[in-house]
C-alpha atoms as a PDB file:
ATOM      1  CA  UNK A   1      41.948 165.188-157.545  1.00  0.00           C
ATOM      2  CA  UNK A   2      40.310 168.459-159.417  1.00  0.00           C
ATOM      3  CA  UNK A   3      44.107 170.266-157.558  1.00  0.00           C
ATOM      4  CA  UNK A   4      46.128 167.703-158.895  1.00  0.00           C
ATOM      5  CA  UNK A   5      44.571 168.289-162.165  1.00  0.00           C
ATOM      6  CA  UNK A   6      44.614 171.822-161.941  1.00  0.00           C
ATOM      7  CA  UNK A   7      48.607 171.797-160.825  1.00  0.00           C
ATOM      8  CA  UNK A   8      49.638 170.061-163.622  1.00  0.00           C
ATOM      9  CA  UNK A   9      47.646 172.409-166.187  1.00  0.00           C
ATOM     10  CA  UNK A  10      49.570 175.076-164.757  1.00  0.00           C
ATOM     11  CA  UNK A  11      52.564 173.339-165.023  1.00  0.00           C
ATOM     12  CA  UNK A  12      51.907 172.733-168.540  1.00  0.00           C
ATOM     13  CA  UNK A  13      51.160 176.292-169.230  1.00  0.00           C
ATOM     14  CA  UNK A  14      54.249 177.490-167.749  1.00  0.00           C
ATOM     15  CA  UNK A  15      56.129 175.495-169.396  1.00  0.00           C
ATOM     16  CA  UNK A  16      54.103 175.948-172.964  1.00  0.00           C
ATOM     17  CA  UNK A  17      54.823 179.952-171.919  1.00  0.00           C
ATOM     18  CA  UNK A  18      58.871 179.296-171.131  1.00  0.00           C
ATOM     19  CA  UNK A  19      59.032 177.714-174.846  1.00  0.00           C
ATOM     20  CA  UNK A  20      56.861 180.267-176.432  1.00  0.00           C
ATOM     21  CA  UNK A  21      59.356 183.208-174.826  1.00  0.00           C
ATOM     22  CA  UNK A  22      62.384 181.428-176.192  1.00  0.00           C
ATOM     23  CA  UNK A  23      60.440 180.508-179.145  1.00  0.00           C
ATOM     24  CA  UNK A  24      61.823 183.623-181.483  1.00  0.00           C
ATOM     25  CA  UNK A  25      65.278 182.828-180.449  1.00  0.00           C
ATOM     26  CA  UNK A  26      64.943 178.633-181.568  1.00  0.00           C
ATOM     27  CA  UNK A  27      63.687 179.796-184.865  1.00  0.00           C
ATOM     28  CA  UNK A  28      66.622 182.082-185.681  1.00  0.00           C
ATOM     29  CA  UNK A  29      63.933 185.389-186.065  1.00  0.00           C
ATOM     30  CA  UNK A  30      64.965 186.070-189.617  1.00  0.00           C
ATOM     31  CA  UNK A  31      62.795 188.105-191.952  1.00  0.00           C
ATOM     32  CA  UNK A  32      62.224 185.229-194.195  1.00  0.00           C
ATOM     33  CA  UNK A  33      60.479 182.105-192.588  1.00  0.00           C
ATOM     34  CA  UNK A  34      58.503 179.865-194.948  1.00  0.00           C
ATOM     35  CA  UNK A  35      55.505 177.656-194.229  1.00  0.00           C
ATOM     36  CA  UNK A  36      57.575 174.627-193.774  1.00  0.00           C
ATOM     37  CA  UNK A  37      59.883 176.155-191.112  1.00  0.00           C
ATOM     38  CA  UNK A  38      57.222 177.906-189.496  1.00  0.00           C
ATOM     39  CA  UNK A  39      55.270 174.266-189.143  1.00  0.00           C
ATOM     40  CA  UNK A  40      58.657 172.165-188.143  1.00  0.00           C
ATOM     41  CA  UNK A  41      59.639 175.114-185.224  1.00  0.00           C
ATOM     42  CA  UNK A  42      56.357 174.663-184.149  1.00  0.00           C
ATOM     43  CA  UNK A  43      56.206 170.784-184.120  1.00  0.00           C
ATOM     44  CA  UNK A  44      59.710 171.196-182.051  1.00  0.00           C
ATOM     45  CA  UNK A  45      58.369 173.502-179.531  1.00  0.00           C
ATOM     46  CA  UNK A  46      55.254 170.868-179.314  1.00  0.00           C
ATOM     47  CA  UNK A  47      57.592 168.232-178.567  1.00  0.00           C
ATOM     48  CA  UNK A  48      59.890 169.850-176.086  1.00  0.00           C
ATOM     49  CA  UNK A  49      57.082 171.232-174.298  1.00  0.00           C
ATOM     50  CA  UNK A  50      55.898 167.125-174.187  1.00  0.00           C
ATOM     51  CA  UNK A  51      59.448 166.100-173.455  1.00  0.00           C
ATOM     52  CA  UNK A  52      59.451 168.861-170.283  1.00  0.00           C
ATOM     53  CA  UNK A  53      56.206 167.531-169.381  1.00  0.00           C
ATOM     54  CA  UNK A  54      56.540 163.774-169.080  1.00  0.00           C
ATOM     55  CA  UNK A  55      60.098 164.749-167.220  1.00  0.00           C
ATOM     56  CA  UNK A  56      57.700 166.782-164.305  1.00  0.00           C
ATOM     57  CA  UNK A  57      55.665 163.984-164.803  1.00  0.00           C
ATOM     58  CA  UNK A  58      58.215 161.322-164.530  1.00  0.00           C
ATOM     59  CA  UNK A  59      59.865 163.365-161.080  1.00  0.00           C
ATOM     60  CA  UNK A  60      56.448 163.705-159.722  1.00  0.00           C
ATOM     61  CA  UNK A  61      55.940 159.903-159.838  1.00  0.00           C
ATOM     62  CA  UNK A  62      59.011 159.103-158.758  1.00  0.00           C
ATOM     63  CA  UNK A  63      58.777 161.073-156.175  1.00  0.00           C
ATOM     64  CA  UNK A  64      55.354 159.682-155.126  1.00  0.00           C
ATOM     65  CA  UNK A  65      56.997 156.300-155.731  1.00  0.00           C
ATOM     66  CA  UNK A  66      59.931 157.226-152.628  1.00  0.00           C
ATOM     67  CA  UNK A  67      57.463 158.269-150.654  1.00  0.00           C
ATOM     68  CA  UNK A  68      55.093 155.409-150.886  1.00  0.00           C
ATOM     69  CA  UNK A  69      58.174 153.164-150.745  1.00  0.00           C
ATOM     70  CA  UNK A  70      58.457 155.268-147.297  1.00  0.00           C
ATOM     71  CA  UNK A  71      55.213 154.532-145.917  1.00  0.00           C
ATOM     72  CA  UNK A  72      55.668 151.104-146.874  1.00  0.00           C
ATOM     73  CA  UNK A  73      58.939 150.542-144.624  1.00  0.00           C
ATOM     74  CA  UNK A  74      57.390 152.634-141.927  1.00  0.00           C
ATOM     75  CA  UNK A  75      54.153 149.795-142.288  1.00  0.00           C
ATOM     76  CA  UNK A  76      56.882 146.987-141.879  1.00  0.00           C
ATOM     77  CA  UNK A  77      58.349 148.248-139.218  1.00  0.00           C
ATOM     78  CA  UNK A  78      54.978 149.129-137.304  1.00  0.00           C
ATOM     79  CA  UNK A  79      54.136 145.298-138.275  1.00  0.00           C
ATOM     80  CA  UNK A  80      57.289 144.649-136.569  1.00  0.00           C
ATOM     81  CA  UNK A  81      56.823 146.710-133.473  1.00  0.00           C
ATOM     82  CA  UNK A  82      53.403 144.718-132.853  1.00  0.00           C
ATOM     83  CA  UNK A  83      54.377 141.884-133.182  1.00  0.00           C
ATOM     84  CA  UNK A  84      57.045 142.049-130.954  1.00  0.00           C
ATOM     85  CA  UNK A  85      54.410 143.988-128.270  1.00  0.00           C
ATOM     86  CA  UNK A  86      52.275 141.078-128.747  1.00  0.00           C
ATOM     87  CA  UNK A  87      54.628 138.271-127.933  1.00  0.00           C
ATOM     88  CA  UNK A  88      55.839 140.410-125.011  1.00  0.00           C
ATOM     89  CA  UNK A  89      51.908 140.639-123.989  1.00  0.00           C
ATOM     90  CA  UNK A  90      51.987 137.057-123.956  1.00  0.00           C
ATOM     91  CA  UNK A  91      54.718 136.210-122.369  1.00  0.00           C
ATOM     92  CA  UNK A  92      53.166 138.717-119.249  1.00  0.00           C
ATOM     93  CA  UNK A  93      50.007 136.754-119.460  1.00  0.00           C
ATOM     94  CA  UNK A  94      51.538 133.612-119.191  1.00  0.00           C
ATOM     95  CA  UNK A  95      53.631 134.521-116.481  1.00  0.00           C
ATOM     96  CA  UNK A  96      50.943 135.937-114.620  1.00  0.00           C
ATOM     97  CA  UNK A  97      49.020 132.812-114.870  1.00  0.00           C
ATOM     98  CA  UNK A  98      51.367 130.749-114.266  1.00  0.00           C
ATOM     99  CA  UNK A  99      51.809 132.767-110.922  1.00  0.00           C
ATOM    100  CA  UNK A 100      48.457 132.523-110.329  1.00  0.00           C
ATOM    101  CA  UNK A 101      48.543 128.806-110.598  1.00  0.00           C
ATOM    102  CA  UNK A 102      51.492 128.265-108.573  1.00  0.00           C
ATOM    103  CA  UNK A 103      49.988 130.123-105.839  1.00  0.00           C
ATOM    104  CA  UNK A 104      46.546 128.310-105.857  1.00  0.00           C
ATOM    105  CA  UNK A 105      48.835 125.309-105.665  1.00  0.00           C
ATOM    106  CA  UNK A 106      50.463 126.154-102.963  1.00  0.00           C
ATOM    107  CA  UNK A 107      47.607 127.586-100.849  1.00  0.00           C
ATOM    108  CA  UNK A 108      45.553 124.017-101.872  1.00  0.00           C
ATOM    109  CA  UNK A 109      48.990 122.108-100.688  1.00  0.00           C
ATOM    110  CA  UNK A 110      48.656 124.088 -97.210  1.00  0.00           C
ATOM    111  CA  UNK A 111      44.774 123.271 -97.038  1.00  0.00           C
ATOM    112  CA  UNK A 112      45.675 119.927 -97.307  1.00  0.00           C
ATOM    113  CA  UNK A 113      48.222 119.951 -94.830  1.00  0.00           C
ATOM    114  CA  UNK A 114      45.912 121.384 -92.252  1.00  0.00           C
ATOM    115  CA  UNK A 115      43.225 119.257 -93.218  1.00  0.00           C
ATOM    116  CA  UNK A 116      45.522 116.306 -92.467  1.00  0.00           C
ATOM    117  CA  UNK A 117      46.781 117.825 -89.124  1.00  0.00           C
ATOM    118  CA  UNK A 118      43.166 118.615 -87.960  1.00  0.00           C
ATOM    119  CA  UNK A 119      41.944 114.824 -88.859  1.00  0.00           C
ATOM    120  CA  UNK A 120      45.030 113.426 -86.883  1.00  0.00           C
ATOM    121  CA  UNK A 121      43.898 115.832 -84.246  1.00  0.00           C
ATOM    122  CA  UNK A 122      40.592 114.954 -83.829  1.00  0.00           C
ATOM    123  CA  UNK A 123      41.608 111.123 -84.213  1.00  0.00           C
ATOM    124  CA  UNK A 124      43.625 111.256 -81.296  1.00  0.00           C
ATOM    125  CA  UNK A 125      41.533 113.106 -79.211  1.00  0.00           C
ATOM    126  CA  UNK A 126      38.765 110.638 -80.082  1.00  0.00           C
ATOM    127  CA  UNK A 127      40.767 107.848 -79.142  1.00  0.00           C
ATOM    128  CA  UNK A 128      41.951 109.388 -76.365  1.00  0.00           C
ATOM    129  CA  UNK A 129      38.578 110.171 -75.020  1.00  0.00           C
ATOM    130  CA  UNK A 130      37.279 106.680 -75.662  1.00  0.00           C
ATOM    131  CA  UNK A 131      40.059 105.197 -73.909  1.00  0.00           C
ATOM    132  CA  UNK A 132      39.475 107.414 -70.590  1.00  0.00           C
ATOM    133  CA  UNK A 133      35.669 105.725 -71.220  1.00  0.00           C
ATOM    134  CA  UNK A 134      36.611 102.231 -71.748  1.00  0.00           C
ATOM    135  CA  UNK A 135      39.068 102.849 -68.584  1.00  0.00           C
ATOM    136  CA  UNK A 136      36.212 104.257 -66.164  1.00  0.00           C
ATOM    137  CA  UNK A 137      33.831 101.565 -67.526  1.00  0.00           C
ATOM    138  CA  UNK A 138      36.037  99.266 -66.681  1.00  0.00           C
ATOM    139  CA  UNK A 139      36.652 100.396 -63.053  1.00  0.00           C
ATOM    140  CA  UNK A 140      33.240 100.316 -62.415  1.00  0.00           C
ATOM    141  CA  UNK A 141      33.009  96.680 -64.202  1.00  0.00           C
ATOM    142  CA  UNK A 142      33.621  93.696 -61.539  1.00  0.00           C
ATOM    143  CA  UNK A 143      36.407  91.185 -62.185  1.00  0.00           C
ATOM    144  CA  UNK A 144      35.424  88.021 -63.166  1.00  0.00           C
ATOM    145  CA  UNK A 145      36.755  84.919 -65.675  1.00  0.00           C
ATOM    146  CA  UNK A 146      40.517  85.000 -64.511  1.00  0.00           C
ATOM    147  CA  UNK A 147      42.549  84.464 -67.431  1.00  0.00           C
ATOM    148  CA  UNK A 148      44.371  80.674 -67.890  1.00  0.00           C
ATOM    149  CA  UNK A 149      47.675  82.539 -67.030  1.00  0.00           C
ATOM    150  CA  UNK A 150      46.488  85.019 -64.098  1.00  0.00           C
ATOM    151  CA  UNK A 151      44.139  87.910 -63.936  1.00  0.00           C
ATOM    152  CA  UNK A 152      42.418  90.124 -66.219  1.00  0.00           C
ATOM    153  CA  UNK A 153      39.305  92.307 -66.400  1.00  0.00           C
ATOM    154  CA  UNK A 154      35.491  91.376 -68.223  1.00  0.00           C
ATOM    155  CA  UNK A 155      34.583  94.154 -70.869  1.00  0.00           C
ATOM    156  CA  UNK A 156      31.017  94.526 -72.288  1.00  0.00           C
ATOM    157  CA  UNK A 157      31.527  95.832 -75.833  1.00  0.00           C
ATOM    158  CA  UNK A 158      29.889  99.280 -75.790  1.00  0.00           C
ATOM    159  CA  UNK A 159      28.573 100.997 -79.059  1.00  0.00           C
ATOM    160  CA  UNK A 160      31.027 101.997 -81.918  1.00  0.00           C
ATOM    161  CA  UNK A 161      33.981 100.706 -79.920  1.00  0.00           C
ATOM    162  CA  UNK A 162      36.526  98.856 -81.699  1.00  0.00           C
ATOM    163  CA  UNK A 163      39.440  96.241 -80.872  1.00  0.00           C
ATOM    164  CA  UNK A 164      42.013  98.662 -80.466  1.00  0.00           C
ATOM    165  CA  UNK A 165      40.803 100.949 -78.711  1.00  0.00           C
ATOM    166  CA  UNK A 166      39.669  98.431 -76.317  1.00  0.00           C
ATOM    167  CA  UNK A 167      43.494  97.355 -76.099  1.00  0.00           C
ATOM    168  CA  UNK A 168      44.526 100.689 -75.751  1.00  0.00           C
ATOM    169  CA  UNK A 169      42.236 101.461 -73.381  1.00  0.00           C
ATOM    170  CA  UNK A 170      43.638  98.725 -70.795  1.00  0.00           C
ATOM    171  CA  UNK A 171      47.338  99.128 -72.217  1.00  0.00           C
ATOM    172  CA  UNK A 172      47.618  95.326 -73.984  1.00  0.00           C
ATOM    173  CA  UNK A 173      47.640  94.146 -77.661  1.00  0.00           C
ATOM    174  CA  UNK A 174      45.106  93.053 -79.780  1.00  0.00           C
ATOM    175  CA  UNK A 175      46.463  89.995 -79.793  1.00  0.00           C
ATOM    176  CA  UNK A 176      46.455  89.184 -76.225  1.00  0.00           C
ATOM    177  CA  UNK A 177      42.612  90.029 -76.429  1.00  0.00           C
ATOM    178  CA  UNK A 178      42.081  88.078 -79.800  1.00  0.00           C
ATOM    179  CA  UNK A 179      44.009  84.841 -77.919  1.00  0.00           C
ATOM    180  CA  UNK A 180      42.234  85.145 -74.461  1.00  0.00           C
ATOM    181  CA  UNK A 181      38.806  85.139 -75.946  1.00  0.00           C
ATOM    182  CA  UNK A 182      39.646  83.163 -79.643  1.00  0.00           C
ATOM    183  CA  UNK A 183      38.280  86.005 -81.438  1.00  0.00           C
ATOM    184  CA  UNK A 184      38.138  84.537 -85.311  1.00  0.00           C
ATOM    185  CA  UNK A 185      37.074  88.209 -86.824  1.00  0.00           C
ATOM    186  CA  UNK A 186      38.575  91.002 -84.912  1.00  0.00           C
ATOM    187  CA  UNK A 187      36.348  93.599 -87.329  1.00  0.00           C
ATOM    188  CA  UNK A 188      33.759  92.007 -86.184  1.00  0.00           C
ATOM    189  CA  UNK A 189      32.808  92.933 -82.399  1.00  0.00           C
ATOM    190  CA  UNK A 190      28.955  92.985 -81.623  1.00  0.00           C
ATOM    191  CA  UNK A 191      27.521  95.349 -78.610  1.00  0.00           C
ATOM    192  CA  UNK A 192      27.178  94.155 -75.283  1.00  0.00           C
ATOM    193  CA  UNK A 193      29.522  90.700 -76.213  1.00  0.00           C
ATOM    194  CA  UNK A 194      31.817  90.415 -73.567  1.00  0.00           C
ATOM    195  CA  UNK A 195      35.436  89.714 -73.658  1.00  0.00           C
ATOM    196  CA  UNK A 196      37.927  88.769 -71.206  1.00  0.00           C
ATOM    197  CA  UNK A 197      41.308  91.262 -70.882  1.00  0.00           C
ATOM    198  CA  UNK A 198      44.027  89.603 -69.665  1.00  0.00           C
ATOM    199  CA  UNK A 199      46.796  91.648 -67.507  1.00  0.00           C
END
């Protein structure tokens, strides 16, 4: 501030010094210069040294005026260039979630998939293995009851076996078991109960 002060003294004096040089030639120099002229040349040089001054001063501001008008455009345009970065930002992190998601779908969609094949798996190979049970039970169980129509086998109910896989197990329906022994709640098998399987 004190610089900026200081400049424009200096400015002031130079130009204060300019007028004062030229000062002899305004006035005319002539050997006869009353009071009155000597008082109006100086109140002209006083205001042409203020008229030079507030012109510097006027350039000087308007030059400070371009400049800030300068920084102000630069200040939009870094605005500008932010904004735009931060949309683009966004639109990264979106996409990146949205890949992220897309791949936790799909590896949940192929857990489920082998989830589903494994309990098919294991279904079958629990049926299967009950079957091959229910079959060598049933080998070592003696004939008896011959069905109405012909001849069947007697199977004792064992623990946690159900209807079908006692039909599967001796390759005939449900139904043909339900019929031969009037079964009236197939869900409903108790252990040890017997039941007749027709051929």
């Amino acid at each position: 501030m004190f610089s900026a002060m200081n400049h424009r003294n200096q400015r002031k004096w130079v130009a204060k010094a300019g007028i004062l040089a030229t000062m002899p030639l305004l006035l005319g120099v002539t050997s006869c210069v009353t009071p009155y002229q000597d008082q109006r040349a100086r109140q002209e040089v006083r205001e042409r040294e203020d008229i030079l001054i507030l012109r510097e001063e006027m350039r000087r501001l308007s030059g400070r005026v371009e400049t800030l008008e300068l920084e102000l455009e630069q200040v939009y345009r870094d605005v500008e260039t932010q904004k735009t970065e931060s949309q683009r930002s966004q639109r990264a992190q979106r996409d990146q979630v949205d890949q992220r998601l897309t791949g936790i779908e799909q590896r949940v969609d192929t857990v489920d998939r082998a989830r589903i094949r494994d309990r098919e798996e294991i279904v079958e190979q629990l049926s299967a293995t009950m079957a091959q049970l229910i079959r060598q039970h049933a080998a070592s169980a003696p004939a008896s009851r011959p069905a109405p129509s012909g001849y069947g086998y007697e199977h004792v109910v064992g623990a946690g076996e159900t209807l079908s896989h006692i039909a599967a197990a001796y390759g005939v329906t449900t139904r043909a078991i339900i019929d031969a022994n009037n079964i009236s709640n197939p869900d409903r098998l108790r252990v040890g109960q017997r039941l007749f399987i027709p051929e």
